[in-house]
Structure formats: C-alpha cells, structure tokens
C-alpha atoms as a PDB file:
ATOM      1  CA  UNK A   1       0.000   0.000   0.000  1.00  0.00           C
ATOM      2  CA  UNK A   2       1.412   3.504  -1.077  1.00  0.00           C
ATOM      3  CA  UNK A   3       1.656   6.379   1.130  1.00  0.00           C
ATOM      4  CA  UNK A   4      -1.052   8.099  -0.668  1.00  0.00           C
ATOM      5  CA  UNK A   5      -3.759   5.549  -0.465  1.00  0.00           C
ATOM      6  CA  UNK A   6      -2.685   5.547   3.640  1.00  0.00           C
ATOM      7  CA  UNK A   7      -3.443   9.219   3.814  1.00  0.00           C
ATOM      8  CA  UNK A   8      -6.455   9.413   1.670  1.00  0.00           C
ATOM      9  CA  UNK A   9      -7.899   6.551   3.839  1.00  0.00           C
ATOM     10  CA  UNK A  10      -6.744   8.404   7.261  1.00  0.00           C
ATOM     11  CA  UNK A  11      -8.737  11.687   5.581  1.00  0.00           C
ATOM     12  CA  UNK A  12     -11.621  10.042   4.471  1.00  0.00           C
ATOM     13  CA  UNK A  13     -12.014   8.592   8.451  1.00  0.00           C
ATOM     14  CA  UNK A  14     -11.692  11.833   9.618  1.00  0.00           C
ATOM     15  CA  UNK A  15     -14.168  13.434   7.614  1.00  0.00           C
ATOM     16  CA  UNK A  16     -17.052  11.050   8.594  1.00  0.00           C
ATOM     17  CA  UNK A  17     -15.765  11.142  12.456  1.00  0.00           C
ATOM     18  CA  UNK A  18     -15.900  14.903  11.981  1.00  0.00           C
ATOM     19  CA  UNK A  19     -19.688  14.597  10.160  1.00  0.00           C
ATOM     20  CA  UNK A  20     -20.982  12.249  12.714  1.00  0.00           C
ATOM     21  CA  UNK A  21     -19.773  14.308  15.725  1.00  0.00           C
ATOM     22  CA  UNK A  22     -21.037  17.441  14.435  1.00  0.00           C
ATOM     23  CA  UNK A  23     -24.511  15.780  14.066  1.00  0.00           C
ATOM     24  CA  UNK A  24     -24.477  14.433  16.942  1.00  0.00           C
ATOM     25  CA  UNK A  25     -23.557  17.760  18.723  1.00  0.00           C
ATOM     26  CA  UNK A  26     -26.713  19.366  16.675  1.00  0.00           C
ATOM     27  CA  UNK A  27     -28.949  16.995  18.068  1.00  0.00           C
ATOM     28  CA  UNK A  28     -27.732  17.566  21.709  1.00  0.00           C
ATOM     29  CA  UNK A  29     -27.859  21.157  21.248  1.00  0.00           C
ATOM     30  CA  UNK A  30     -31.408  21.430  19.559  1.00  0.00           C
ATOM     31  CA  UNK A  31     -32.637  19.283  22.599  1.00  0.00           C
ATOM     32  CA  UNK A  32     -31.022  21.437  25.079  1.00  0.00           C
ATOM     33  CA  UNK A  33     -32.705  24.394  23.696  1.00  0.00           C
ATOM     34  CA  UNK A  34     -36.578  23.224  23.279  1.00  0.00           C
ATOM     35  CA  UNK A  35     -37.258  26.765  24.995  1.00  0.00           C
ATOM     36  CA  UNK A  36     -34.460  25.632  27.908  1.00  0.00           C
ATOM     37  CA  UNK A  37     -32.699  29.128  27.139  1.00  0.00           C
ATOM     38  CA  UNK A  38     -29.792  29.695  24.594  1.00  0.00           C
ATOM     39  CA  UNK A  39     -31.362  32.263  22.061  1.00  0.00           C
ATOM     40  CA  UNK A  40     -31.430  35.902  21.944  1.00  0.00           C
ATOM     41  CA  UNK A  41     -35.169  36.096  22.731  1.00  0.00           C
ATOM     42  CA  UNK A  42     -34.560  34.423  25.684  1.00  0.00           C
ATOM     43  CA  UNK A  43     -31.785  36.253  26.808  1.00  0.00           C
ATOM     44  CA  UNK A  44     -34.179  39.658  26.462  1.00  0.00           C
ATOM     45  CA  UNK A  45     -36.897  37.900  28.202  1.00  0.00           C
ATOM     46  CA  UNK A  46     -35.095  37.396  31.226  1.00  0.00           C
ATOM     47  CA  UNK A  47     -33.132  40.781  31.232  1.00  0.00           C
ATOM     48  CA  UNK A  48     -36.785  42.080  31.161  1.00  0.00           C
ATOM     49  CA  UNK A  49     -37.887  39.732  34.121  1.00  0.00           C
ATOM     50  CA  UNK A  50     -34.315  40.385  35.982  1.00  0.00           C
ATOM     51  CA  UNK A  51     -35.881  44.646  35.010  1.00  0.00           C
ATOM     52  CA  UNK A  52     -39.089  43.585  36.679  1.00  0.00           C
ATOM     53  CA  UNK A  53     -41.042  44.350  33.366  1.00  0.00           C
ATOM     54  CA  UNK A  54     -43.528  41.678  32.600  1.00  0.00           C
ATOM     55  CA  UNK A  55     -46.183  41.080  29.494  1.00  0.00           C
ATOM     56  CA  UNK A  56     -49.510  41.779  30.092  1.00  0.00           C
ATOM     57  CA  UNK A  57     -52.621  40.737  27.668  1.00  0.00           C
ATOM     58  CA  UNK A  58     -55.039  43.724  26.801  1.00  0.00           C
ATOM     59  CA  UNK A  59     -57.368  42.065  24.605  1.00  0.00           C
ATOM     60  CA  UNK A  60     -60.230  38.826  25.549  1.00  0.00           C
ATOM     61  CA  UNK A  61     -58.757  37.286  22.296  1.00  0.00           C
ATOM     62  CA  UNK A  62     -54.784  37.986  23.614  1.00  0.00           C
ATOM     63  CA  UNK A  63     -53.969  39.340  19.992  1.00  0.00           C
ATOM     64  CA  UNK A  64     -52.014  42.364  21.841  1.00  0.00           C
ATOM     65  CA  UNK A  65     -49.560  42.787  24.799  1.00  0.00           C
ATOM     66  CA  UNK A  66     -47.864  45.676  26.449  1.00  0.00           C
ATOM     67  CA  UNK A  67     -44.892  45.985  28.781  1.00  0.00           C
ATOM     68  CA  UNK A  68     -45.611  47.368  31.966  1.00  0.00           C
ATOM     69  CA  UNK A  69     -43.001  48.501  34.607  1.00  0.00           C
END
C-alpha cells in the first residue's frame, strides 16, 4: 500500500468522524434548547424579568400585549 492511499484513507475517516460528531452535537444542542434558554429572545426575556417588566394581555382574544413597569 502507497503512502497516498494511507493518507487518503486516514482523511476520508476523519471526515465522517468529523460529520458524525457534528450531528451528533446538533442533536444535543437542539434538545437542550426546546425553549431551555440559549437564544437571543430568551436572553431579552429574562433581562426584562431580571428589570421587573412583565407582558400583560389587553385584549379577551390575547392578539395584543404591552410591557408594563
């Protein structure tokens, strides 16, 4: 077996090891963050709780919401 076909093989392992544990690593992460915290939206919300600022409906059919200190 010739040097090359060595390497090739040894870059063709790495490249599915790499695939696999970046999938895997998606999956963990998009478990994690079912609404568990992580995004930018969450990150306001809870400056705005940590504010004492909280959402309050206006409407019977909760189409609208204002902040209210």
């Amino acid at each position: 077996m010739s040097i090359q076909l060595i390497l090739t093989y040894l870059i063709i392992i790495y490249a599915v090891g790499y695939t696999f544990y970046q999938l895997v690593q998606m999956i963990k992460k998009q478990k994690e963050s079912a609404c568990g915290g992580g995004c930018s939206g969450c990150d306001f919300k809870n400056e705005l709780k940590n504010k004492g600022i909280h959402a309050i409906s206006i409407d019977k059919n909760n189409k609208f919401t204002y902040l209210k200190n």
